[in-house]
Each structure stands twice: as C-alpha cells, then as structure tokens.
N, C-alpha and C. Protein backbone atom coordinates (compact mmCIF):
# COMPACT_ATOMS: atom_id res chain seq x y z
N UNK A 1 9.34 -22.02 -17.76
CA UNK A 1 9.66 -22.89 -16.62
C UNK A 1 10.00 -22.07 -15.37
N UNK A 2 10.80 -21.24 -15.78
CA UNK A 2 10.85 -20.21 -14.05
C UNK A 2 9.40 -19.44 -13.79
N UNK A 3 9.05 -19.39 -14.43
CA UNK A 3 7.91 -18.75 -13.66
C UNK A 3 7.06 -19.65 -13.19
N UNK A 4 6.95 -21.00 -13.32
CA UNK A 4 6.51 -22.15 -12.59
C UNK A 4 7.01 -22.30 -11.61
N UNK A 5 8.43 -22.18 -11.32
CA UNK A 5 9.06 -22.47 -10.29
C UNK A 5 9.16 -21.42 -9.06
N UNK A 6 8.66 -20.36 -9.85
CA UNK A 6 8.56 -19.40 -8.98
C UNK A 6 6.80 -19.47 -8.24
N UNK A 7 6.03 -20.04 -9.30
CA UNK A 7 4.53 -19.85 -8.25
C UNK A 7 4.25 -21.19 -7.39
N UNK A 8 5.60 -21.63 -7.81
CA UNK A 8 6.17 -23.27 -6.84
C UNK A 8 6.65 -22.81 -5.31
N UNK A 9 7.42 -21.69 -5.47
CA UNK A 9 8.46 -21.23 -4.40
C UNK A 9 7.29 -20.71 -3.62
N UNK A 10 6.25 -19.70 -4.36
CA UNK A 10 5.36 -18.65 -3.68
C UNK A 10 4.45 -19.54 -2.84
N UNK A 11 4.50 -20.80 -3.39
CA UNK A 11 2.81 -21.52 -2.78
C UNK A 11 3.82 -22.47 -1.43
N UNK A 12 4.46 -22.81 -1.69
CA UNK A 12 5.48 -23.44 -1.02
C UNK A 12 5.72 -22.43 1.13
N UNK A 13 5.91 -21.30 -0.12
CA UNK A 13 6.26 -19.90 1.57
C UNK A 13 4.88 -20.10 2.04
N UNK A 14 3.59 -19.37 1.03
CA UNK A 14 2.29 -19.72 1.89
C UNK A 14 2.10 -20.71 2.07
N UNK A 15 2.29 -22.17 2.54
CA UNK A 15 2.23 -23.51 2.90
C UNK A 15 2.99 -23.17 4.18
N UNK A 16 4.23 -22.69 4.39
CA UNK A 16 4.86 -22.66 5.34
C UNK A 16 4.43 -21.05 6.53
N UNK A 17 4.29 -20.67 6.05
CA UNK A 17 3.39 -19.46 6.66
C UNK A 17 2.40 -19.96 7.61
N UNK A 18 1.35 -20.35 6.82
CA UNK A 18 -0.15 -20.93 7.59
C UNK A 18 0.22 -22.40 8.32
N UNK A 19 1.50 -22.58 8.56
CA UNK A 19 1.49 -23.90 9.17
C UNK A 19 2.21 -23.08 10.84
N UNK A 20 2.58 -21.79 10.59
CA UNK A 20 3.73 -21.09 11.53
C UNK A 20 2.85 -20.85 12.54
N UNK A 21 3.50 -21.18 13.94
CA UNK A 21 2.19 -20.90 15.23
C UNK A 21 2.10 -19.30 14.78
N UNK A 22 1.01 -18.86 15.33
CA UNK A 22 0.74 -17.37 15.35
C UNK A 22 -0.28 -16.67 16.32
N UNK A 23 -0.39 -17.47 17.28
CA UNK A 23 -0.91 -16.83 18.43
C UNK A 23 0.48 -16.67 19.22
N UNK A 24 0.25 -14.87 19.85
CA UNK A 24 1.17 -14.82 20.45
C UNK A 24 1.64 -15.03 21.97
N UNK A 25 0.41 -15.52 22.29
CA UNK A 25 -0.19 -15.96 23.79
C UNK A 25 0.62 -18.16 23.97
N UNK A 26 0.84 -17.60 23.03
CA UNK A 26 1.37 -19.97 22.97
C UNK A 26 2.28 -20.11 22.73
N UNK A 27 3.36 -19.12 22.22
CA UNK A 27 4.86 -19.09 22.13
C UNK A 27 5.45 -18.47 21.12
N UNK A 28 6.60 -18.36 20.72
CA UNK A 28 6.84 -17.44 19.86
C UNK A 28 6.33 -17.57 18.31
N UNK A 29 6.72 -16.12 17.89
CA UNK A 29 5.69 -16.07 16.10
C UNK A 29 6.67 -15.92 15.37
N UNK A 30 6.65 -15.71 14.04
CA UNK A 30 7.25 -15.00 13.17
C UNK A 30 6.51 -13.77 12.57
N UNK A 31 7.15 -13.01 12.86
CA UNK A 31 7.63 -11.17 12.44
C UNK A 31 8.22 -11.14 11.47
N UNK A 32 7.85 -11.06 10.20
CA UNK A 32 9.07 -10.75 9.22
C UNK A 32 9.80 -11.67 9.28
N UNK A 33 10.77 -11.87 9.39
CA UNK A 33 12.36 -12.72 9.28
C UNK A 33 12.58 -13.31 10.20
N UNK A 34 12.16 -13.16 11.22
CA UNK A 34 12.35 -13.62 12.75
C UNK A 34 11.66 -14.20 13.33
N UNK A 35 11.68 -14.84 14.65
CA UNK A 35 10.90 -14.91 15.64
C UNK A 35 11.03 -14.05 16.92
N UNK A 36 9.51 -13.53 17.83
CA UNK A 36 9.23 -12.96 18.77
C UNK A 36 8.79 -13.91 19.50
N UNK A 37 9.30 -13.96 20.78
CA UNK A 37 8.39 -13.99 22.32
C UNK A 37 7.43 -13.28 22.62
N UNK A 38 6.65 -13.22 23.13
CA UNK A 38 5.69 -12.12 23.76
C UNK A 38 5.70 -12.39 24.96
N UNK A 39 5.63 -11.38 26.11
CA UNK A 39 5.78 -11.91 27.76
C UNK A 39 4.61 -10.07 28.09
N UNK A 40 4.20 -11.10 28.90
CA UNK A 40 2.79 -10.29 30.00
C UNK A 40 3.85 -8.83 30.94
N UNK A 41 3.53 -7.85 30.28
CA UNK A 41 4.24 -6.54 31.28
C UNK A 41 3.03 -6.23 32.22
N UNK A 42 3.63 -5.63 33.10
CA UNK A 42 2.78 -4.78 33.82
C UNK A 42 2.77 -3.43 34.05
N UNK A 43 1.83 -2.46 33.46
CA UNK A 43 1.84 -1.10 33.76
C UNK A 43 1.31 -0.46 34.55
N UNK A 44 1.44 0.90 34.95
CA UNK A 44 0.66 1.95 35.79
C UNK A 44 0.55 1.29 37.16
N UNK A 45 1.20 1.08 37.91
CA UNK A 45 1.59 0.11 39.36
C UNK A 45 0.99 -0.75 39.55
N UNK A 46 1.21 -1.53 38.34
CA UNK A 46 0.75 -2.97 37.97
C UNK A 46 -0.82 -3.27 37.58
N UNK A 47 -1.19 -2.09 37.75
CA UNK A 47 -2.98 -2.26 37.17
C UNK A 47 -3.35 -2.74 35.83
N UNK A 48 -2.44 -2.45 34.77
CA UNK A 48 -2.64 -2.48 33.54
C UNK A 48 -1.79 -3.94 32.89
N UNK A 49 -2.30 -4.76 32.24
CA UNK A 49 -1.64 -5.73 32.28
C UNK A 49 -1.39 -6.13 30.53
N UNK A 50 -0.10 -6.08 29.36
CA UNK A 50 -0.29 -6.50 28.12
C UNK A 50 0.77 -7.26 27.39
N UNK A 51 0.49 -8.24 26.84
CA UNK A 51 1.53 -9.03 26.28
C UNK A 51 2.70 -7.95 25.32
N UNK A 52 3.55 -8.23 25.56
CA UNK A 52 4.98 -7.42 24.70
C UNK A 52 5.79 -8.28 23.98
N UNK A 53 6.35 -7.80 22.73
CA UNK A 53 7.50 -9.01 22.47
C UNK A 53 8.56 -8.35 23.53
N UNK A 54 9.49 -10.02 24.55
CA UNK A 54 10.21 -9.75 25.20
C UNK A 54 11.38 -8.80 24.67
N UNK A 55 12.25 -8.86 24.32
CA UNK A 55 13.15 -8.23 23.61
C UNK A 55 13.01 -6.46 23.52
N UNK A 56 11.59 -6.05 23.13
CA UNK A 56 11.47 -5.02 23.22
C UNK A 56 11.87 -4.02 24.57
N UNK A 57 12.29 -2.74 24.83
CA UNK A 57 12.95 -2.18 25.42
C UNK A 57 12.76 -1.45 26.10
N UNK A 58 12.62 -0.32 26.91
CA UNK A 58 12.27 1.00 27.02
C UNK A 58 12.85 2.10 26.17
N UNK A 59 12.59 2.96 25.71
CA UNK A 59 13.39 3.74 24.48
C UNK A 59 14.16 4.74 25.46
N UNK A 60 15.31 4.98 25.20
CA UNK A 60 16.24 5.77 25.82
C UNK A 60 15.59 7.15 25.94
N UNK A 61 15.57 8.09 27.05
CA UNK A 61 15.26 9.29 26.83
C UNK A 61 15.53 10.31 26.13
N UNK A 62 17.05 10.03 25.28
CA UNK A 62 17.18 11.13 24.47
C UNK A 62 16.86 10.50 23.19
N UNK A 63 17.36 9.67 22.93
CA UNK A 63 15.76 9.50 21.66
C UNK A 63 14.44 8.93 21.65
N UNK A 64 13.31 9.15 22.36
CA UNK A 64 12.30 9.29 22.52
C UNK A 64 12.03 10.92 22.53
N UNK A 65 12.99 11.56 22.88
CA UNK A 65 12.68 13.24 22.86
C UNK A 65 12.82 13.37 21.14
N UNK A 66 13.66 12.72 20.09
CA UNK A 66 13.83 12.91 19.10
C UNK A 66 12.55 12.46 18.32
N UNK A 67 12.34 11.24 18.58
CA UNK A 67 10.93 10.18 18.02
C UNK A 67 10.15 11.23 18.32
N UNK A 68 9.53 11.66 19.79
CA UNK A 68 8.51 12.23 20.09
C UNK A 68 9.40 13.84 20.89
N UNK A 69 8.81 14.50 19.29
CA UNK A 69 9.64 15.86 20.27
C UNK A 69 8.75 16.84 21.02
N UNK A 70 7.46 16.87 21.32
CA UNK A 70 6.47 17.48 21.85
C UNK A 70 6.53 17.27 23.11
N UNK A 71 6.02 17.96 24.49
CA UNK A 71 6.47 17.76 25.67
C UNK A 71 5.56 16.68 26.14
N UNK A 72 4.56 16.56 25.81
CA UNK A 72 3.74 15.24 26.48
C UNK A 72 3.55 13.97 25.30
N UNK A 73 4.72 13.60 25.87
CA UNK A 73 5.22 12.10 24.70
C UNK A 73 4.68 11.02 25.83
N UNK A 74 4.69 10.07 25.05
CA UNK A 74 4.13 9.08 25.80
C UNK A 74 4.90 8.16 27.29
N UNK A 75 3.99 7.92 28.41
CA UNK A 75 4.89 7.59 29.33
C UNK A 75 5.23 6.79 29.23
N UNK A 76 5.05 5.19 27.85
CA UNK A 76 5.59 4.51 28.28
C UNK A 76 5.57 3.89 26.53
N UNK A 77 7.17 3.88 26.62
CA UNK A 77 7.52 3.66 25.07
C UNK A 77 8.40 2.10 24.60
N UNK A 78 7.76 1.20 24.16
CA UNK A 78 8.79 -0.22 24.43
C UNK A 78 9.02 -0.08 23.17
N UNK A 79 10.30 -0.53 22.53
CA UNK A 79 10.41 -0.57 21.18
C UNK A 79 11.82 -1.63 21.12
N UNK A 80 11.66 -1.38 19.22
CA UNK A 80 12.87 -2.90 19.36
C UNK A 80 14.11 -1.84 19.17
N UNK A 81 15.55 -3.00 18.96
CA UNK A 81 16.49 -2.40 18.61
C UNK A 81 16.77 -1.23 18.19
N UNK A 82 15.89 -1.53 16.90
CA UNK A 82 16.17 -0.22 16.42
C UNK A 82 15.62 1.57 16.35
N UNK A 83 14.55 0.88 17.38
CA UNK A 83 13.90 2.53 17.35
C UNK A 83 12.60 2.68 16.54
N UNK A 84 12.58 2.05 15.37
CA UNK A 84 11.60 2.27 14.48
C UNK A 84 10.18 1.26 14.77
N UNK A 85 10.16 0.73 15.76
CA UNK A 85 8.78 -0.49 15.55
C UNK A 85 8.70 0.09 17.48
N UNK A 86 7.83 0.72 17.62
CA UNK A 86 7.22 0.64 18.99
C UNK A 86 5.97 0.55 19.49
N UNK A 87 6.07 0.26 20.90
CA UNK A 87 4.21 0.06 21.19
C UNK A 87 4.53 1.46 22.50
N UNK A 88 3.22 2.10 22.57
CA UNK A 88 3.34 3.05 23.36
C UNK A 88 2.08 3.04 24.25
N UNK A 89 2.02 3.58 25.63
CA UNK A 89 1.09 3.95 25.98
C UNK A 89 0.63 4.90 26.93
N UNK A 90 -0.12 5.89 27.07
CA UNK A 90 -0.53 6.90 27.82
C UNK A 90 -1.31 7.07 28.43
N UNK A 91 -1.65 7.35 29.99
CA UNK A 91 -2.98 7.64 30.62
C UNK A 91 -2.89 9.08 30.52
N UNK A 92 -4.06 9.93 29.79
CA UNK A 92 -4.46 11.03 29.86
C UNK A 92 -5.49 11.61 30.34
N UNK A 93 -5.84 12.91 31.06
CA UNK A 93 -6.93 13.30 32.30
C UNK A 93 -7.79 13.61 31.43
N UNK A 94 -8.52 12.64 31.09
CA UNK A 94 -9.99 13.00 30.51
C UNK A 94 -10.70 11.84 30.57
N UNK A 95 -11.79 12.17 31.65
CA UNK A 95 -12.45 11.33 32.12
C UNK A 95 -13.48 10.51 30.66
N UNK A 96 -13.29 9.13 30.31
CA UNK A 96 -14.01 7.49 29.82
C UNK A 96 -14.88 6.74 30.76
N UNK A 97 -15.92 6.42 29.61
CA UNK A 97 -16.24 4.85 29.95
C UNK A 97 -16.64 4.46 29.16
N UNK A 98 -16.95 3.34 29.31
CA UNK A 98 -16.87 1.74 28.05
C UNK A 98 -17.76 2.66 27.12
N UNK A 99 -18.85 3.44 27.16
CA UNK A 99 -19.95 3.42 26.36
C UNK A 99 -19.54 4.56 25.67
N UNK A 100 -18.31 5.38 26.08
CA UNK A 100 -17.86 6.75 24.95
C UNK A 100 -16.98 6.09 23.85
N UNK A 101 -16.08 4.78 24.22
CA UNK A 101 -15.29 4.38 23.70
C UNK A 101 -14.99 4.48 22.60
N UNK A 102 -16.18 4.28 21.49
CA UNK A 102 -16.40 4.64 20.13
C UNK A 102 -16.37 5.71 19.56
N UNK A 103 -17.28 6.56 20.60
CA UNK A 103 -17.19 7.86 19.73
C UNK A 103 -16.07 8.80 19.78
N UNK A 104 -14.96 8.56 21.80
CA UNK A 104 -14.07 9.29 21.61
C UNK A 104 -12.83 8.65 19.92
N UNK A 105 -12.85 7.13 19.86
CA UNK A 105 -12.00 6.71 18.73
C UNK A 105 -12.05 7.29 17.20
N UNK A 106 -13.86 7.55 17.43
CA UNK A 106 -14.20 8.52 15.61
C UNK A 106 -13.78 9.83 15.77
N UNK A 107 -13.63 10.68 17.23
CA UNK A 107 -13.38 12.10 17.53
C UNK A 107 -12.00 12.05 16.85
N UNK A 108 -11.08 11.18 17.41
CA UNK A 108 -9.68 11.01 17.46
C UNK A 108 -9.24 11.34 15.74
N UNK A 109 -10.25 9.91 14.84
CA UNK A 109 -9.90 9.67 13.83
C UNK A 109 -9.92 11.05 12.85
N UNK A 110 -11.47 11.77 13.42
CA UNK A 110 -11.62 12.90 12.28
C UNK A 110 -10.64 14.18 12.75
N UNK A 111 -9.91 14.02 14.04
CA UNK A 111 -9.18 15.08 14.42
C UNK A 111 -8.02 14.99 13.59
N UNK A 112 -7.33 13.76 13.67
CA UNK A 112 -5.86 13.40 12.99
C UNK A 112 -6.14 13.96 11.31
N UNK A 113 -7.42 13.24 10.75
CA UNK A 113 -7.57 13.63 9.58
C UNK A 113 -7.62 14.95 8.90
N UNK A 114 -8.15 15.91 9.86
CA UNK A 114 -8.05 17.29 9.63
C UNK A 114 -6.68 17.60 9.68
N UNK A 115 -6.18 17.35 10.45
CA UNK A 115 -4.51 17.70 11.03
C UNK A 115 -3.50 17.59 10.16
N UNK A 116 -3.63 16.23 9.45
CA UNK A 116 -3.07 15.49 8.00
C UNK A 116 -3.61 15.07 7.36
N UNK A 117 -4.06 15.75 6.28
CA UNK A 117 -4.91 15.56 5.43
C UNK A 117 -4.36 14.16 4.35
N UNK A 118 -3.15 14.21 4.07
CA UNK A 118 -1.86 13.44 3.70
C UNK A 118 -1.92 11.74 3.92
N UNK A 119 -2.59 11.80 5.18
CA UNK A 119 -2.61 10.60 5.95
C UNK A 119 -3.47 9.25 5.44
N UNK A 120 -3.32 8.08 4.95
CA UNK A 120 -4.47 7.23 4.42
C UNK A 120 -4.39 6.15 5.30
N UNK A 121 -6.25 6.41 5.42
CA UNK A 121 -6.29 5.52 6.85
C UNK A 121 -7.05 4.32 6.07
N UNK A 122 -7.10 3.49 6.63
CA UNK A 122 -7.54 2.06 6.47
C UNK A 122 -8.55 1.13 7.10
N UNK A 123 -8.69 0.72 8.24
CA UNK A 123 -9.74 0.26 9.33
C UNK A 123 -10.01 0.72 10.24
N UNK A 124 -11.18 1.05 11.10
CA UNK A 124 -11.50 1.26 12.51
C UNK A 124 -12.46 0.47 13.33
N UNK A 125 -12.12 0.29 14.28
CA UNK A 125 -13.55 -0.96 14.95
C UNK A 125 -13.39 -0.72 16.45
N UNK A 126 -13.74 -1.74 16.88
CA UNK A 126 -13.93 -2.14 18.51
C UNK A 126 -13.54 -3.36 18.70
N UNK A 127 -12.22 -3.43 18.98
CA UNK A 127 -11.61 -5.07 19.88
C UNK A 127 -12.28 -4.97 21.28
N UNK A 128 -12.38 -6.42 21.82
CA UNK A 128 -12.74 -6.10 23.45
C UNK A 128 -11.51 -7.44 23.56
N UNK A 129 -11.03 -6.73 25.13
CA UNK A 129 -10.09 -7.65 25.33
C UNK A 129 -10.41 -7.68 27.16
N UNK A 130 -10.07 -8.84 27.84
CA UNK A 130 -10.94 -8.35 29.28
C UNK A 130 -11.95 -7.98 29.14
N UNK A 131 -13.54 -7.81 28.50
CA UNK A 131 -14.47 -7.94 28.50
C UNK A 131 -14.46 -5.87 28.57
N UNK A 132 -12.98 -6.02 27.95
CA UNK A 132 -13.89 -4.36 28.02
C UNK A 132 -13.62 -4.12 26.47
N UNK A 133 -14.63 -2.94 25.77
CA UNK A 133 -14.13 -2.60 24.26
C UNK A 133 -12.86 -1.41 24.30
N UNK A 134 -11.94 -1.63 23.56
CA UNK A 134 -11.03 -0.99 23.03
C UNK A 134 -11.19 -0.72 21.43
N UNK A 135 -11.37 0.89 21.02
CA UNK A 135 -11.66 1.53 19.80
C UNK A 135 -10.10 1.98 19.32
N UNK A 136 -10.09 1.22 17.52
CA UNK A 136 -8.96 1.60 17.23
C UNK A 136 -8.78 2.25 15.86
N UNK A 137 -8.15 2.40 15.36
CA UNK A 137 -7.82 2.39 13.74
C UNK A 137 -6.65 2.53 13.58
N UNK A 138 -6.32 2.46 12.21
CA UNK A 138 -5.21 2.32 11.53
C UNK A 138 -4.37 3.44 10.38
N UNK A 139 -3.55 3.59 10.01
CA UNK A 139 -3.06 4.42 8.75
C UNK A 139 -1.76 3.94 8.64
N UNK A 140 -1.35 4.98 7.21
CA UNK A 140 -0.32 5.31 6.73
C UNK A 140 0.40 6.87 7.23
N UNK A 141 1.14 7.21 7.45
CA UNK A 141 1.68 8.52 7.81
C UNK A 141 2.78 8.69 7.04
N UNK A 142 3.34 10.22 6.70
CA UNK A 142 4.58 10.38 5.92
C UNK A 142 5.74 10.93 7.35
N UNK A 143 6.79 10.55 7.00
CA UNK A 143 7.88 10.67 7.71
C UNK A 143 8.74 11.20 7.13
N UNK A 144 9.97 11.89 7.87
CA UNK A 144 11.03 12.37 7.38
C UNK A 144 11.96 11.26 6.48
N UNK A 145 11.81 9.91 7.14
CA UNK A 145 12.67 9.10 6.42
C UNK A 145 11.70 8.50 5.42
N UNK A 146 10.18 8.13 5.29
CA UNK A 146 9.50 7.55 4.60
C UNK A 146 8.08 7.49 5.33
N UNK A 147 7.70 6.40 5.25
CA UNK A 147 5.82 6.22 5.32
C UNK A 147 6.26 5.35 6.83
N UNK A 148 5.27 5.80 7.79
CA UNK A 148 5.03 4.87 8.88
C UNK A 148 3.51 4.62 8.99
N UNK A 149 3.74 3.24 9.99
CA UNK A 149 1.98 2.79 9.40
C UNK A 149 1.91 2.73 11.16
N UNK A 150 0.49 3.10 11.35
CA UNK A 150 0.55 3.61 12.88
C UNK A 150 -1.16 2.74 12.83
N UNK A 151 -1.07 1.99 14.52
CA UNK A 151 -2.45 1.63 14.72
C UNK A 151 -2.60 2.66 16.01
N UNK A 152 -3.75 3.25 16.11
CA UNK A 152 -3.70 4.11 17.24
C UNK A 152 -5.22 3.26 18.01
N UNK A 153 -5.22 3.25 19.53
CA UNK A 153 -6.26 2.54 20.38
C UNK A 153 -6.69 3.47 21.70
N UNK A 154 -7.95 2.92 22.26
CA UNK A 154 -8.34 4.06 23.26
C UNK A 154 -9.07 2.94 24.27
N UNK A 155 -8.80 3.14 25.24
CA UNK A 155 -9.59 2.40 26.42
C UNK A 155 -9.89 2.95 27.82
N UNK A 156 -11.03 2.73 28.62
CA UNK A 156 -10.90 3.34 29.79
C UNK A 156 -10.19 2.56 30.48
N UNK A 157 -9.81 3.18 31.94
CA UNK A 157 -8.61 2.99 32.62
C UNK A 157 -8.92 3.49 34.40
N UNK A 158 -9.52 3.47 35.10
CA UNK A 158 -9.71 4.06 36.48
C UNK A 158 -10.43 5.21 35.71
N UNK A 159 -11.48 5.23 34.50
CA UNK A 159 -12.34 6.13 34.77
C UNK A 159 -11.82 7.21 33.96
N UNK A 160 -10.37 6.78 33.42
CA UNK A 160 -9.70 7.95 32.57
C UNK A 160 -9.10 7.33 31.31
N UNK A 161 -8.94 7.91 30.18
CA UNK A 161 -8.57 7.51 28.77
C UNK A 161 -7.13 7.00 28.95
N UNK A 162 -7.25 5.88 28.43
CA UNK A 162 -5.84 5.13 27.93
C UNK A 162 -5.29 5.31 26.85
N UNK A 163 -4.57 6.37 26.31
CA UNK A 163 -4.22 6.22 24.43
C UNK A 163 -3.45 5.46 24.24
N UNK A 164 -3.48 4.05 23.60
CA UNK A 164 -1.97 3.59 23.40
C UNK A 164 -1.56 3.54 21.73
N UNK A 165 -0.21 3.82 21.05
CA UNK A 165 -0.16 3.52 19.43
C UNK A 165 0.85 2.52 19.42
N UNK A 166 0.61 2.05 18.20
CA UNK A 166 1.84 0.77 17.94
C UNK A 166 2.28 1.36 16.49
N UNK A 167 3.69 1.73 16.08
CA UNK A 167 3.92 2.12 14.56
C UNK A 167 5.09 1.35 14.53
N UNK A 168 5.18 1.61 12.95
CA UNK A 168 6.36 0.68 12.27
C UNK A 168 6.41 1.10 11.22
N UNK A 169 8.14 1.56 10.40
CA UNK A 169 8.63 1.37 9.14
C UNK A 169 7.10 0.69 8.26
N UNK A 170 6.41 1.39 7.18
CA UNK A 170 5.19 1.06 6.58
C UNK A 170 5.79 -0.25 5.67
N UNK A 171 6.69 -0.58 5.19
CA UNK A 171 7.46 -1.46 4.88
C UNK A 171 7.18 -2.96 5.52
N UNK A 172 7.67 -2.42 6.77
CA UNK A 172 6.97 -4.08 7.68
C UNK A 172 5.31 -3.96 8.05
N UNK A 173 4.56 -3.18 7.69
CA UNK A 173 3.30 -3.23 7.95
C UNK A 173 2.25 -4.38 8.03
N UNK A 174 2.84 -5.61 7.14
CA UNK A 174 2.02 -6.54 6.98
C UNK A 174 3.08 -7.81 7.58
N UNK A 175 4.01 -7.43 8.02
CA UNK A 175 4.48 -8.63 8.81
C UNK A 175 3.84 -8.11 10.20
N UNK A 176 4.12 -7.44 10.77
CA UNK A 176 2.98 -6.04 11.80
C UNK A 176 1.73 -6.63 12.80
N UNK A 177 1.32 -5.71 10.99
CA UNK A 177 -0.36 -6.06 11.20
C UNK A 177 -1.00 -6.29 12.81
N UNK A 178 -0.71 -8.22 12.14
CA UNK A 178 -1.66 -9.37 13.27
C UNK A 178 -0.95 -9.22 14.42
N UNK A 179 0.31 -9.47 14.29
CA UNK A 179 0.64 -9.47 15.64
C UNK A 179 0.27 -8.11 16.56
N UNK A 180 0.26 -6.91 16.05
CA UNK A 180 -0.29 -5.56 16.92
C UNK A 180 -1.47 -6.03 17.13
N UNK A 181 -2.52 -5.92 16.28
CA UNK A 181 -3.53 -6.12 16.57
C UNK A 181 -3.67 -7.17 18.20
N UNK A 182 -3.27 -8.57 18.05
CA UNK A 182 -3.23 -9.33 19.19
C UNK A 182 -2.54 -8.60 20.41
N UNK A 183 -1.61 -7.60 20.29
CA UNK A 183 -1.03 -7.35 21.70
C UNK A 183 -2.35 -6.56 22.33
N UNK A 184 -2.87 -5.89 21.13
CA UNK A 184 -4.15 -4.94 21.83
C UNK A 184 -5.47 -6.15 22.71
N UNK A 185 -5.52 -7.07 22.00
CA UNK A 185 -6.37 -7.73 22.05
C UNK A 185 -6.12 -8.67 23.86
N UNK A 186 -4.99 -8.22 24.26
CA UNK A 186 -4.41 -8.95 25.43
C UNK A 186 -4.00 -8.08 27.03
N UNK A 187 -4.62 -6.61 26.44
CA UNK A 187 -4.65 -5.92 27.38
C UNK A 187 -5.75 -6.26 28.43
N UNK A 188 -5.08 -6.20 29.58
CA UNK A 188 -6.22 -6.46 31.31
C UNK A 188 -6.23 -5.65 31.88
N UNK A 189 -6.85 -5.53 32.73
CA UNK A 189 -6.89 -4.25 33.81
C UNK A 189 -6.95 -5.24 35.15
N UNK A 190 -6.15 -5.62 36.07
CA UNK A 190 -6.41 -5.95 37.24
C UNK A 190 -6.79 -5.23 38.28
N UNK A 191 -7.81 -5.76 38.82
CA UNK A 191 -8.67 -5.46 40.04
C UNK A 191 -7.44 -5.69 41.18
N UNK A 192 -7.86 -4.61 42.72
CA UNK A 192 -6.51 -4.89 42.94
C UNK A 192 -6.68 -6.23 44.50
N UNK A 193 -8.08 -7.42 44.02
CA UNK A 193 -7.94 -8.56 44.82
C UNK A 193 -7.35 -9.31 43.71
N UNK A 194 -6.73 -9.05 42.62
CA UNK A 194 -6.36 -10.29 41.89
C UNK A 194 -4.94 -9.67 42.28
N UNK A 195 -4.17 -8.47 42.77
CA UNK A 195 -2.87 -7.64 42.37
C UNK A 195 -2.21 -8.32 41.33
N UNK A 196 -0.88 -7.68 41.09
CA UNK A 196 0.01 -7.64 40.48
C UNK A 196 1.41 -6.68 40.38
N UNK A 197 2.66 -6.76 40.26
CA UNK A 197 3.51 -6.11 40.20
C UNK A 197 3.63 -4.95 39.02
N UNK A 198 4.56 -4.32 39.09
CA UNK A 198 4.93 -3.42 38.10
C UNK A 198 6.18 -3.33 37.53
N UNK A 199 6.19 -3.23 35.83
CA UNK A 199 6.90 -3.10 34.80
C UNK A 199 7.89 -2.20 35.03
C-alpha cells in the first residue's frame, strides 16, 4: 500500500508541475522550491538586452575574485543569494558573425574538453533569439565543494564575441535546466533607433 501511495504522491507533483506557468516572459516560475520573476536588464550601455530573475544581484567584488580568480573574470556577474547559481556575461576582442557562430561554439567545446578531460558534457546546438543564432552547450564540472553544471553560450555583438555562462550547484541542474536555457533564448541586441537604458 505505500508504495501506491507513493506513485499517488509522484503522479500527483507531475500533475502539479505541468499545470505550473513556465514561461518566464508571462510571470513568475518555479525554480526548485520557489518562485522567480524574471525582469528585462540592460547591458553594455544598454545595447544588449536579457531577461534575469529579479532578485538576482551583482556579485560583490571580493567574491567574484574568489568564484573567478583569474584576471579576466567576467564583466558582468548576476547571481542569487547565495553565490552559487549565476548568469554571466562577457564581450571579448575577437572579431564574430552570425555565420562563425557554430564553429567558434565546437572550437570552445573541444578546447574546454582538452583542458578537462574530467568534464561530462551533454548537449550542444544553436538557439536563435532576436533572429540572431546563439551556439551553446552544456556540462558537468568538478568543484572544490562538488559538481557544477555549467551552460556556456556565444553570440555576436557589434561585430565582436559575446561569451555568456549560466552555472549552478549540479544538484539543482534540472530545476535549472529550462529556465537557463529561456533566459538565453531572450537575449536582444537593440539598434540604437529603438534605444534603451543601462543596467
């Protein structure tokens, strides 16, 4: 009888799951345990435009030097409370366009792989969001405290590479997932007759 009641309880959560809004563009989701907002930031003097959960932060500078101890850490690091779930993103001087997109994302993938051999990766593709393609993939990574699960993405940007990553405790990986995926999927680039402010 408990184990009836238990594939009672299980079908019951997935009933309540697939009924939960989950676009993050229509109001808030559930994350794990919670609910998120997502609200439209604006980056790089307002050119760059991507949904965030509100709440998320800028990471303090002295731990972002800890997170990322290498000198070219990312310029722009939002994360939650606790440090461990962030979205990041970087413009770096190496000239993109739409049509390298892919191959710089496979360069990326077989570079990391050499680097960490350790590392188990999982998907790679091409989202287009704004009618432009963004090349991404996914893994597992080992950490000092445990496994982090990292989506890493690449887009052009004024003609120059955008790197942005989203990681998290590998633990929450599948509460994660969809929702990363969609913040990527919501990046714009404004033209500057539409303007916009900055983040």
């Amino acid at each position: 009888m408990e184990y009836a009641d238990e594939r009672i309880l299980a079908f019951i959560n997935e009933v309540e799951k697939s009924q939960q809004p989950n676009d993050i563009r229509t109001g808030p989701v559930r994350v794990g345990k919670r609910y998120y907002e997502f609200t439209e930031l604006a980056f790089f003097d307002g050119k760059l435009k991507v949904l965030m959960p509100s709440d998320f932060v800028d990471m303090p500078e002295e731990q972002s030097k800890l997170k990322y101890p290498y000198e070219q850490r990312p310029q722009i690091i939002k994360s939650d409370e606790t440090g461990g779930i962030n979205f990041t993103l970087s413009q770096i001087d190496q000239e993109l366009d739409d049509e390298s997109v892919q191959e710089l994302t496979e360069g990326m993938k077989a570079l990391i792989k050499r680097m960490n051999p350790t590392h188990v990766f999982y998907t790679e593709g091409l989202e287009e969001a704004g009618g432009k393609p963004i090349g991404y993939f996914d893994f597992k990574g080992a950490a000092l405290d445990g496994f982090i699960y990292y989506i890493m993405f690449f887009f052009e940007f004024e003609g120059k590479t955008v790197m942005g990553t989203f990681c998290c405790p590998y633990g929450d990986y599948e509460d994660w997932q969809e929702a990363a995926r969609q913040v990527i999927r919501t990046i714009r680039i404004i033209h500057e007759e539409e303007g916009g402010g900055s983040a």
